[in-house]
Structures are given as structure tokens and as C-alpha cells.
C-alpha atoms as a PDB file:
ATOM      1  CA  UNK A   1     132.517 136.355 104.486  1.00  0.00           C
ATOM      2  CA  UNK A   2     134.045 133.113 106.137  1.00  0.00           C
ATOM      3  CA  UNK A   3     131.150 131.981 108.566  1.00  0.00           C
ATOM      4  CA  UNK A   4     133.276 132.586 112.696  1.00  0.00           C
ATOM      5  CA  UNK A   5     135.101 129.100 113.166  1.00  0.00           C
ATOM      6  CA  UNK A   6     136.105 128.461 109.785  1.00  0.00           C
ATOM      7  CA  UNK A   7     139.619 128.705 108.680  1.00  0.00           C
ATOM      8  CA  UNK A   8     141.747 128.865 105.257  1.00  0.00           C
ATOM      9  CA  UNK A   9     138.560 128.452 103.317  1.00  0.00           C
ATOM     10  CA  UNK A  10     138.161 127.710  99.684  1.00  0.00           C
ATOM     11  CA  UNK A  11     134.661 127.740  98.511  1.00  0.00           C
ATOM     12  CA  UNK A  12     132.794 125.105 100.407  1.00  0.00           C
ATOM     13  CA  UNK A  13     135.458 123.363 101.399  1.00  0.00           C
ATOM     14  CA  UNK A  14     138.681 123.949 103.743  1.00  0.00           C
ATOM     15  CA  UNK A  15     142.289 123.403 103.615  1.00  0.00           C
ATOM     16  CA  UNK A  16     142.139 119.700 104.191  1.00  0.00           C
ATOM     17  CA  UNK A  17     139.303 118.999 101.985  1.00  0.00           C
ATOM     18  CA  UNK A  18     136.494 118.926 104.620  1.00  0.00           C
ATOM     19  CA  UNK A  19     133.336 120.742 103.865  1.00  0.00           C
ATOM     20  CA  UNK A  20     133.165 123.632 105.716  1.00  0.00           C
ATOM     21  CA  UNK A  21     130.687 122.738 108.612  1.00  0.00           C
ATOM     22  CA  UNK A  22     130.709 126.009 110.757  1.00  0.00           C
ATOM     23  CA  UNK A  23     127.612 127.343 108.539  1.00  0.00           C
ATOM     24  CA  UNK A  24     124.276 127.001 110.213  1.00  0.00           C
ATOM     25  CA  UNK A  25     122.555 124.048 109.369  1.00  0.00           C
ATOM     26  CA  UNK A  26     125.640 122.364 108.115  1.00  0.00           C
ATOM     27  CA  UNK A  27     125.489 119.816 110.440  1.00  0.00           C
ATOM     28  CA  UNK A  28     121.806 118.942 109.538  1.00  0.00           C
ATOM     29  CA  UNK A  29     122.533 119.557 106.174  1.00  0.00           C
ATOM     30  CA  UNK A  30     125.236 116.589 106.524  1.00  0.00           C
ATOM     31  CA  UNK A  31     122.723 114.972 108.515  1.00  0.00           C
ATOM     32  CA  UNK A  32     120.114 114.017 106.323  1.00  0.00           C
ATOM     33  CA  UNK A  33     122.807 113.194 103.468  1.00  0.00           C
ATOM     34  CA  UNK A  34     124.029 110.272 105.591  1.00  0.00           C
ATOM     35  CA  UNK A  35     120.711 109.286 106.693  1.00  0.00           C
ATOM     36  CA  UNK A  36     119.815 108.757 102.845  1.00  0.00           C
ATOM     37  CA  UNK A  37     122.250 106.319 102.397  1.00  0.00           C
ATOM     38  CA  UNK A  38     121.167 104.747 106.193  1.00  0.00           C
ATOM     39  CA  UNK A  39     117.861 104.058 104.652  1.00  0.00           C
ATOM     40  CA  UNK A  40     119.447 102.626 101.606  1.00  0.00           C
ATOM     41  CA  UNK A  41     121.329 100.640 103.640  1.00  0.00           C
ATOM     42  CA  UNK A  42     124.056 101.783 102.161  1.00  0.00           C
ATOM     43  CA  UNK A  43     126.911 101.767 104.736  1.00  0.00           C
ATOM     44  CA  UNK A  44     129.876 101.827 102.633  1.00  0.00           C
ATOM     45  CA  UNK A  45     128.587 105.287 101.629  1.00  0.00           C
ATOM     46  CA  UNK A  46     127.365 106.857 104.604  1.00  0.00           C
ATOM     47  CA  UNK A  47     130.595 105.884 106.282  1.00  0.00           C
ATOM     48  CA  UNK A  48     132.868 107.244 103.605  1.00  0.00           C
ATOM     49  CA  UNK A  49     130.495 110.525 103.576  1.00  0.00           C
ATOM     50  CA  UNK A  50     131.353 110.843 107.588  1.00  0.00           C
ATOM     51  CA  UNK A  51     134.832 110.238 107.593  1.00  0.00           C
ATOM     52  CA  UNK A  52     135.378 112.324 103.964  1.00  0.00           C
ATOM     53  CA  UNK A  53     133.199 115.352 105.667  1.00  0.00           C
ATOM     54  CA  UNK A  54     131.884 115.305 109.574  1.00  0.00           C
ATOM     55  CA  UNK A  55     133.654 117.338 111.735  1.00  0.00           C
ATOM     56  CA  UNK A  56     135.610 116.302 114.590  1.00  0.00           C
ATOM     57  CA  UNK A  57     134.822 116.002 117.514  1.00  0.00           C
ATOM     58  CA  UNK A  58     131.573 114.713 115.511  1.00  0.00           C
ATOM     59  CA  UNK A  59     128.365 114.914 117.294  1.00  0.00           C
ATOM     60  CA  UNK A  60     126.933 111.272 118.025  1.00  0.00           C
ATOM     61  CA  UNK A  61     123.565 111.855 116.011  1.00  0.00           C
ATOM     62  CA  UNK A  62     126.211 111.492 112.960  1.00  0.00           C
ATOM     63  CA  UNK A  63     128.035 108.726 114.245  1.00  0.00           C
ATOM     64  CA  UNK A  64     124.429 107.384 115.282  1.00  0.00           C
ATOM     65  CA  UNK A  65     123.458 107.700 111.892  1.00  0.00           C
ATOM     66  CA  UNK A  66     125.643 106.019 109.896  1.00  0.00           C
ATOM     67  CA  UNK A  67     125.503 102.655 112.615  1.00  0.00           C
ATOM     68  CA  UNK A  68     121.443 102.811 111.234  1.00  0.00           C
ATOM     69  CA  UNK A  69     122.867 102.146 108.368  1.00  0.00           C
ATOM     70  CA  UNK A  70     124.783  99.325 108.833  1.00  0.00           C
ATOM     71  CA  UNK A  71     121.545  98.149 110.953  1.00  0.00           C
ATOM     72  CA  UNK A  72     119.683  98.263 107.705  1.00  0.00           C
ATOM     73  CA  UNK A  73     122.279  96.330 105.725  1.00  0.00           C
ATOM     74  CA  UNK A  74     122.461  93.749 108.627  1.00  0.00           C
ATOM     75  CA  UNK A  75     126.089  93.815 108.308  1.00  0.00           C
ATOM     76  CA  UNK A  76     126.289  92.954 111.797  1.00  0.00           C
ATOM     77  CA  UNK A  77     130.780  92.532 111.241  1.00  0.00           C
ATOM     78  CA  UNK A  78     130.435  96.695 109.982  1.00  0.00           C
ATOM     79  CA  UNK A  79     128.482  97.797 113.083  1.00  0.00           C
ATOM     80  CA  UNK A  80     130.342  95.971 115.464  1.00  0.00           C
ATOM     81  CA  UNK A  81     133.390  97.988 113.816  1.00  0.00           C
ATOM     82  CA  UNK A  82     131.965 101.076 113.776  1.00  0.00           C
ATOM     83  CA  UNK A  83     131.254 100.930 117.440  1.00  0.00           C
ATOM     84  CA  UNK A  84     134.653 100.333 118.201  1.00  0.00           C
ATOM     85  CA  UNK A  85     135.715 103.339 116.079  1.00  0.00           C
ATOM     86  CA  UNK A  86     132.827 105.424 118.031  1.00  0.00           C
ATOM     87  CA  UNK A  87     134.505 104.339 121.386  1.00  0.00           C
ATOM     88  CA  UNK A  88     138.314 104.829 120.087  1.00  0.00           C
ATOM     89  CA  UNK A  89     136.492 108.437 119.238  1.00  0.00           C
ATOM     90  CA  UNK A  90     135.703 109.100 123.161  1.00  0.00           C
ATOM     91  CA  UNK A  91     132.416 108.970 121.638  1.00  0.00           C
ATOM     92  CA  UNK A  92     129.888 107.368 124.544  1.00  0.00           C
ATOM     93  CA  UNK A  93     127.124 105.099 122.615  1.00  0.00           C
ATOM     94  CA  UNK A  94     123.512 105.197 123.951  1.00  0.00           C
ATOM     95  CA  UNK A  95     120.719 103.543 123.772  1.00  0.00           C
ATOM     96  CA  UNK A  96     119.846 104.097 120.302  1.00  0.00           C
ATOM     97  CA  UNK A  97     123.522 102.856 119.306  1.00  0.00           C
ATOM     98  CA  UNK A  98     122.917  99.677 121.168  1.00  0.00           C
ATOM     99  CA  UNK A  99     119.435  99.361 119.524  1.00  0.00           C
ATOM    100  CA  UNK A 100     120.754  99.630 115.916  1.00  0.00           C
ATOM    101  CA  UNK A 101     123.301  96.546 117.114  1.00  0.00           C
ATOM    102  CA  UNK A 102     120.676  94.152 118.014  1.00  0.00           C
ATOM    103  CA  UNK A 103     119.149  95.300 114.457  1.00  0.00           C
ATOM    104  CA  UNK A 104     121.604  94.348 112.616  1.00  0.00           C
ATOM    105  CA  UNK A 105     121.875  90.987 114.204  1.00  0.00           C
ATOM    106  CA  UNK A 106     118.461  90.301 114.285  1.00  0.00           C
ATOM    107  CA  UNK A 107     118.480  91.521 110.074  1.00  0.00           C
ATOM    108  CA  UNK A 108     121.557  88.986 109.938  1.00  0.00           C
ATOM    109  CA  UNK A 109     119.809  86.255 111.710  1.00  0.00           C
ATOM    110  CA  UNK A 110     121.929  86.125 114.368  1.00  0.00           C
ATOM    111  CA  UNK A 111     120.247  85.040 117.928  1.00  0.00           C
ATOM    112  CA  UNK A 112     123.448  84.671 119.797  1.00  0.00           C
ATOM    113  CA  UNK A 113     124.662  88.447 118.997  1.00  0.00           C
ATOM    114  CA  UNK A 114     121.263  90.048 119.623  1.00  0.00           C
ATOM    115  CA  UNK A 115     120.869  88.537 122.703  1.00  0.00           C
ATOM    116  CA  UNK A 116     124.371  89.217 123.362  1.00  0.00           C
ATOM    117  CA  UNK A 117     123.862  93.071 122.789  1.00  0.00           C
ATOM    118  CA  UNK A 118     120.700  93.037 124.699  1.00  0.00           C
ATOM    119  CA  UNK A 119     122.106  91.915 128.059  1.00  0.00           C
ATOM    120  CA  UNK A 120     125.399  94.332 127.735  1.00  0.00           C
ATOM    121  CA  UNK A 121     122.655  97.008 127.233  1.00  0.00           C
ATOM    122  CA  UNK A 122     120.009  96.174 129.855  1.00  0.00           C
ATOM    123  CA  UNK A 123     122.435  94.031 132.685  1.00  0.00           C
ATOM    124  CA  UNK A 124     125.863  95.631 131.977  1.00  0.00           C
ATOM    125  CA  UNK A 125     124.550  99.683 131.662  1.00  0.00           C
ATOM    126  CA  UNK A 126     121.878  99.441 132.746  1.00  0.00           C
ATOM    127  CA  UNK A 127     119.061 100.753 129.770  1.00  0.00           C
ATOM    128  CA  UNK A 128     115.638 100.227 130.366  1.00  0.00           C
ATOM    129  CA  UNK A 129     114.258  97.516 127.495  1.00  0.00           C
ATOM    130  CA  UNK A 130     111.579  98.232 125.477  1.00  0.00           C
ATOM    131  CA  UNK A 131     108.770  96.843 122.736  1.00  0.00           C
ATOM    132  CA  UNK A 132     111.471  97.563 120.079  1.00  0.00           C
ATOM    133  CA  UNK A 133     114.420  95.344 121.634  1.00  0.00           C
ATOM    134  CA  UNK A 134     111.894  92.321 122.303  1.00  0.00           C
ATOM    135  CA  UNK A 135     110.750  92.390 118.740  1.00  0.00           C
ATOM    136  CA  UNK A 136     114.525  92.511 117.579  1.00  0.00           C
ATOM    137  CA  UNK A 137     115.207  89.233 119.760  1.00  0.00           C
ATOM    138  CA  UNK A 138     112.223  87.317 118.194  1.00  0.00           C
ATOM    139  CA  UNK A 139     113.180  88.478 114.593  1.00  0.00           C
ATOM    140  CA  UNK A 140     116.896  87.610 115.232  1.00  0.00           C
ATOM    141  CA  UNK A 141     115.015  84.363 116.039  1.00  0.00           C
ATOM    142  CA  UNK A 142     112.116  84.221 113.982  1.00  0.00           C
ATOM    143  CA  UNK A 143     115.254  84.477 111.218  1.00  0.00           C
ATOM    144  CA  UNK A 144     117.640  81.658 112.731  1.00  0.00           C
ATOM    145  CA  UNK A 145     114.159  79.729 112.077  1.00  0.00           C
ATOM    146  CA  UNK A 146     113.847  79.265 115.771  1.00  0.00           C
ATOM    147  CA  UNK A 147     110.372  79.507 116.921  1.00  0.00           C
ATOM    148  CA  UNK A 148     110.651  78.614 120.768  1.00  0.00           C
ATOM    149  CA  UNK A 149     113.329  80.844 121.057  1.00  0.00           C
ATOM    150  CA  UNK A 150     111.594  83.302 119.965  1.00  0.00           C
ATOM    151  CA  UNK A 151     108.781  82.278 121.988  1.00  0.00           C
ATOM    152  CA  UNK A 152     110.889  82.511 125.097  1.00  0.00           C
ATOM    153  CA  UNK A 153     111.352  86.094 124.492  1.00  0.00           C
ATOM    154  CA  UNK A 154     107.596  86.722 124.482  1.00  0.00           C
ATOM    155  CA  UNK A 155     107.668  85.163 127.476  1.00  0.00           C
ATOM    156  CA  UNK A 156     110.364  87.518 128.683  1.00  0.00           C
ATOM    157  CA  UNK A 157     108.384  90.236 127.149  1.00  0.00           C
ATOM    158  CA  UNK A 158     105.669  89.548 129.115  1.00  0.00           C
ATOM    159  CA  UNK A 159     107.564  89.370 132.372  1.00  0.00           C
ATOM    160  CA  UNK A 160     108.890  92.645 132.000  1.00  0.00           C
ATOM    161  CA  UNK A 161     105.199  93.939 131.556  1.00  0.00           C
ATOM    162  CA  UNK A 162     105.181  94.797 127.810  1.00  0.00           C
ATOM    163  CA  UNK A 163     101.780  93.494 126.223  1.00  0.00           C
ATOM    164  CA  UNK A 164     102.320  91.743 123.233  1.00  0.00           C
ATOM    165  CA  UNK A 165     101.495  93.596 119.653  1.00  0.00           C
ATOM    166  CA  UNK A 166     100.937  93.163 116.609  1.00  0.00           C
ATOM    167  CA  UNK A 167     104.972  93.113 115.481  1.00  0.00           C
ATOM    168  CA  UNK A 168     105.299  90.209 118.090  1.00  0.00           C
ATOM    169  CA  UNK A 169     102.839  87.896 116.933  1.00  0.00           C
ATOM    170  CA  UNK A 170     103.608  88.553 113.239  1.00  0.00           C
ATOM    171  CA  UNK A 171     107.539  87.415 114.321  1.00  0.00           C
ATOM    172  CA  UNK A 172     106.395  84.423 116.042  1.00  0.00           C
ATOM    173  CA  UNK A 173     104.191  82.821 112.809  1.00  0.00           C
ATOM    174  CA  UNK A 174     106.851  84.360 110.423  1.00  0.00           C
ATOM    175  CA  UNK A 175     109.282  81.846 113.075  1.00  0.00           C
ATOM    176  CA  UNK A 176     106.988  78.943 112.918  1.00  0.00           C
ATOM    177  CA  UNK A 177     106.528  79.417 109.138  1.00  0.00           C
ATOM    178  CA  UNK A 178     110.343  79.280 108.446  1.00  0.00           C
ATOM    179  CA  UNK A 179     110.923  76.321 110.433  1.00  0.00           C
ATOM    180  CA  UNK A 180     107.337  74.983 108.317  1.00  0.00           C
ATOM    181  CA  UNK A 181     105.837  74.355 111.738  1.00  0.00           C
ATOM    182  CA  UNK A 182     101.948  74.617 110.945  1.00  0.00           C
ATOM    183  CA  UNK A 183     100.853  73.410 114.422  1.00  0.00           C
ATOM    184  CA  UNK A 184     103.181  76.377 115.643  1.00  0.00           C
ATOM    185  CA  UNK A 185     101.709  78.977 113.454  1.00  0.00           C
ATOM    186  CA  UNK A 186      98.137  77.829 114.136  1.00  0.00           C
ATOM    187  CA  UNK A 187      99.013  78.700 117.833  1.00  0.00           C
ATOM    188  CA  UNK A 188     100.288  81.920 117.387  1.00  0.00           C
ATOM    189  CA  UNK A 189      97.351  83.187 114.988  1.00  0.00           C
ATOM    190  CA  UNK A 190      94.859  82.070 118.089  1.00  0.00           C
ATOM    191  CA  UNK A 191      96.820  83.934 120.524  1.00  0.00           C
ATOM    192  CA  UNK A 192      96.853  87.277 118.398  1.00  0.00           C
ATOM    193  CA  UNK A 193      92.882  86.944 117.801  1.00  0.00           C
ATOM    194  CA  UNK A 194      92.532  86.308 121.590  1.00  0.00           C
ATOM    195  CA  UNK A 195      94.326  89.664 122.206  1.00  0.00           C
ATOM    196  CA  UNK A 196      92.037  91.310 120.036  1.00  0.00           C
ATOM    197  CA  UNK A 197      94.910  91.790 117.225  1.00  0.00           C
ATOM    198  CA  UNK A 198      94.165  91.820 113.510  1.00  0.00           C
ATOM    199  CA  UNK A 199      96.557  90.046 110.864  1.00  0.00           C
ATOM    200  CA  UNK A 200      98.083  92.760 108.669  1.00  0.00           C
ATOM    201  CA  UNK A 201      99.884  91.586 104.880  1.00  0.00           C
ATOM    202  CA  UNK A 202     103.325  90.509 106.204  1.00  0.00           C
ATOM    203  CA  UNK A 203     100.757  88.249 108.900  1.00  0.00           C
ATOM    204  CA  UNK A 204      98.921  86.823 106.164  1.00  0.00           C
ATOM    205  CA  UNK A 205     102.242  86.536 103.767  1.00  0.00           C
ATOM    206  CA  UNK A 206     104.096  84.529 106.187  1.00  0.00           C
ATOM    207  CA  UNK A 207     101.289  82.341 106.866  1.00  0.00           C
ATOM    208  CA  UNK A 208     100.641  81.474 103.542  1.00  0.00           C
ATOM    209  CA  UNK A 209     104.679  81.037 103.323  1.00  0.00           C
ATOM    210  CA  UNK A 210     104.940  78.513 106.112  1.00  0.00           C
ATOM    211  CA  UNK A 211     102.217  76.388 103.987  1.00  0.00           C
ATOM    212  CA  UNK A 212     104.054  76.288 101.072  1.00  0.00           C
ATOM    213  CA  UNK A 213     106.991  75.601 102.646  1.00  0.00           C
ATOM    214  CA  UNK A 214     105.474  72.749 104.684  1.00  0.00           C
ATOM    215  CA  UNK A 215     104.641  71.056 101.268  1.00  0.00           C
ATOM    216  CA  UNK A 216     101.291  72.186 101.426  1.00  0.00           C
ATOM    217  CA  UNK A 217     100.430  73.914  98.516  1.00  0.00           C
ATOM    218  CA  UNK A 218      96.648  73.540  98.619  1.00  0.00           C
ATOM    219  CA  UNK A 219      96.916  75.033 101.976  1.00  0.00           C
ATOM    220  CA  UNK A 220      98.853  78.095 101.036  1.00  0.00           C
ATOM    221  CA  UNK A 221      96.021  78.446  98.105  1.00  0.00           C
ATOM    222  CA  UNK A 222      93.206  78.712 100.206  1.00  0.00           C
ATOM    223  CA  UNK A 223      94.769  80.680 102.500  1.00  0.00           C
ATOM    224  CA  UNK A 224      95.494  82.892  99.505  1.00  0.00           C
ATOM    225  CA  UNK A 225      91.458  82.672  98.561  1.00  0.00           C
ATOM    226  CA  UNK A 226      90.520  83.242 102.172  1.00  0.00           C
ATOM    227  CA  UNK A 227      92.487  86.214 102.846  1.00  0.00           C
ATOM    228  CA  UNK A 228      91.288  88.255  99.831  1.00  0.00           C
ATOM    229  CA  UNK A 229      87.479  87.611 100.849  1.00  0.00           C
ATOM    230  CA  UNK A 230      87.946  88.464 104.222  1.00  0.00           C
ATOM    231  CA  UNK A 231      89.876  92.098 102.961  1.00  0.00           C
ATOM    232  CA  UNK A 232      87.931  92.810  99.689  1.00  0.00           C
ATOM    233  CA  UNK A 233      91.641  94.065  99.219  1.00  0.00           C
ATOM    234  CA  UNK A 234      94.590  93.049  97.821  1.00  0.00           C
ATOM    235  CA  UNK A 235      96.903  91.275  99.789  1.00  0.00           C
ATOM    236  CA  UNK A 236      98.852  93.903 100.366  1.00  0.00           C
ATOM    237  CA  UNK A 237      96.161  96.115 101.827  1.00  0.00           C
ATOM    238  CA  UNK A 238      95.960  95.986 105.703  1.00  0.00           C
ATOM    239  CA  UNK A 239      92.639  95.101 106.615  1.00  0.00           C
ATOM    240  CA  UNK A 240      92.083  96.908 109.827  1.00  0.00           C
ATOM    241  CA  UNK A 241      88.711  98.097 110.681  1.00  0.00           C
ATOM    242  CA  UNK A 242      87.300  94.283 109.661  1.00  0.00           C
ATOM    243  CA  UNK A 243      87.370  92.096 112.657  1.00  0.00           C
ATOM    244  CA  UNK A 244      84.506  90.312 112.043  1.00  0.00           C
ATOM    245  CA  UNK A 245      85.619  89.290 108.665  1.00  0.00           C
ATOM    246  CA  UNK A 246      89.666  88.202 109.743  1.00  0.00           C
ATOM    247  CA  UNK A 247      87.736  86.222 113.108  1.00  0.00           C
ATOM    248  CA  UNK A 248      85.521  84.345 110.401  1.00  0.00           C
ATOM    249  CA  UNK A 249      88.666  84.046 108.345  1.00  0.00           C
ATOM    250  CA  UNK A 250      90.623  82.600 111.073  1.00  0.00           C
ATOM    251  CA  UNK A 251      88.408  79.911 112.658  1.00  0.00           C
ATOM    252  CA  UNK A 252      89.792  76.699 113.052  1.00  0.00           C
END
């Protein structure tokens, strides 16, 4: 029996090779297809998947969907696209649209569109900003390999009364460690311990990064050493629950 809505059916699919969607859980089933290839970051396939089998008028969680996955790929060019095919679709992004934007610039190290994205979301229509979108602005920065840029949106962070976390601080010695700005990173790890935050692996990985690419080698090694015996852990082992240990570690 041809589930109501469906017409000229063969199989799975219909007359003009779309899978037949009218099924319950269809959509979903669609859905979480797509969203593989998002988390692949795999847009070429999650966009050919939509257009070869979402049905039209397609819901924006679909078209939603497949802009995470150019946000993963930082293929900040194939967003912008697809949100111009969203809006030639009378489909009206939101806030989770614009978010995925300022992902994929931040993932392609792009300051200028990030910020660009940010204040046509917050300024132009008005969405509330949020932990998420600051972080995005510092790693668009942090990428660029411009620490007081990203700095300044900490600072804007702050002003819009969002305490700083844990993503933040990592961002802004990941930023001082690509531009090989010791002094910079040095700051930024005494300004996470005063805040009570603990380093976690990408912390400690960037750190020991922004030594070696500073020239210092013996610094990156005994930040190496001093990070295991303050974890007992691998390196990649966060080593929450040890604050004693990572303030010892961290002394300067």
C-alpha cells in the first residue's frame, strides 16, 4: 500500500527518482544519512544526497544539516553558496545556519568573514550571541595566527557578560603559539589558572607547539616531561580532578 501523499510509486522510489519520503520516519531516516557525511565533512556528498533525495519544500533541519557539513570541511566558498541556495529556496536561515558560517570561517582561518557573519547575525537580525560564536571569532583568529585579535574578542566576550572557559583560553595560547609568541602564551596560561581552569591535552599540545615553533626545543621537551608528571597520564588524557598537580606544573 502506497503510504497517503505518495504518487506513481515504484518501490522506494517515485516517478522522478526521489525516494519516496511520505513514510514515517523518512525524513529522519534521510536525516541522519546526511548528517553522516556532515560529520565527515563530507559536503560534496551530503549535498548531492539532498538535492538527489529531500523533498521539496525541504524542511530547514535538512538544509541545516548539510551547511554543518560544509562547516566541518571549512569550505567557507561552499557554505556561503549553500546559503544563497537556502534563501533562493524561501528557506529563512536561523541562528544555527549563521553559526555553522562563522564555523567554517573560523575552520578556514578566516577573521574577516567570521566577524563578518557575526555582526549580520547579532547587529543586522538581531540573534542573541553566545559562548559558541566568541570561541568561533578567537579560533578564526587564533588560526589567522592573530593573538590580539583574538584577545579583543575575549574582551568583547567579557563585555557581553560571558565568563571565559576553558575553550577560550585554550584558543588564545593555541593563537600565541602559532604566532610563537611565548610571552603571550605565558599570559594566557596565568589567566586560565587564576579563573580556576585546568589545562586539558589540546592546552598542553599547543603549548608545547608554540615552543617548538619558537625554536625552543628544550622548552617544548620539558614541557613534554612536566605535563606527564603532573597527569600520571598520557598526554592525551585530560587531567581534571588534579589541580594541585597542573598549579605546581604551571608555576612560573
Amino acid at each position: 500500500m502506497r503510504p497517503a501523499g505518495c504518487r506513481l510509486r515504484f518501490g522506494p522510489w517515485c516517478a522522478r527518482g526521489r525516494r519516496c519520503l511520505a513514510g514515517p520516519n523518512a525524513v529522519e531516516t534521510l536525516l541522519d544519512e546526511i548528517n553522516g557525511h556532515a560529520i565527515a565533512g563530507d559536503a560534496a556528498a551530503a549535498a548531492a544526497q539532498f538535492h538527489a533525495q529531500a523533498p521539496m519544500p525541504a524542511p530547514r533541519v535538512l538544509w541545516n544539516t548539510v551547511m554543518k557539513a560544509y562547516a566541518n570541511a571549512g569550505d567557507l566558498p561552499g557554505a556561503e553558496q549553500w546559503l544563497k541556495e537556502m534563501e533562493s529556496a524561501n528557506v529563512v536561515p536561523n541562528g544555527k545556519t549563521y553559526g555553522k558560517l562563522m564555523e567554517a570561517a573560523a575552520k578556514a582561518g578566516d577573521p574577516d568573514s567570521a566577524e563578518k557573519w557575526f555582526e549580520h547575525s547579532t547587529h543586522t537580525l538581531g540573534y542573541g550571541s553566545n559562548h559558541t560564536w566568541y570561541g568561533l571569532l578567537m579560533d578564526a583568529s587564533a588560526k589567522a595566527g592573530d593573538p590580539q585579535r583574538a584577545a579583543r574578542w575575549l574582551a568583547e566576550a567579557r563585555r557581553a557578560e560571558l565568563a571565559p572557559n576553558l575553550m577560550y583560553y585554550t584558543t588564545l595560547v593555541d593563537s600565541c603559539a602559532k604566532a610563537a609568541d611565548l610571552r603571550g602564551l605565558q599570559h594566557w596560561l596565568k589567566e586560565m589558572l587564576k579563573d580556576k581552569l585546568m589545562p586539558n591535552a589540546r592546552t598542553l599540545t599547543a603549548i608545547i607547539d608554540g615552543h617548538a615553533k619558537a625554536g625552543d626545543v628544550a622548552g617544548a621537551e620539558q614541557w613534554h616531561r612536566r605535563a606527564g608528571a603532573a597527569t600520571d597520564e598520557p598526554l592525551d588524557l585530560v587531567a581534571a580532578g588534579r589541580p594541585a598537580k597542573w598549579t605546581q606544573m604551571l608555576a612560573f
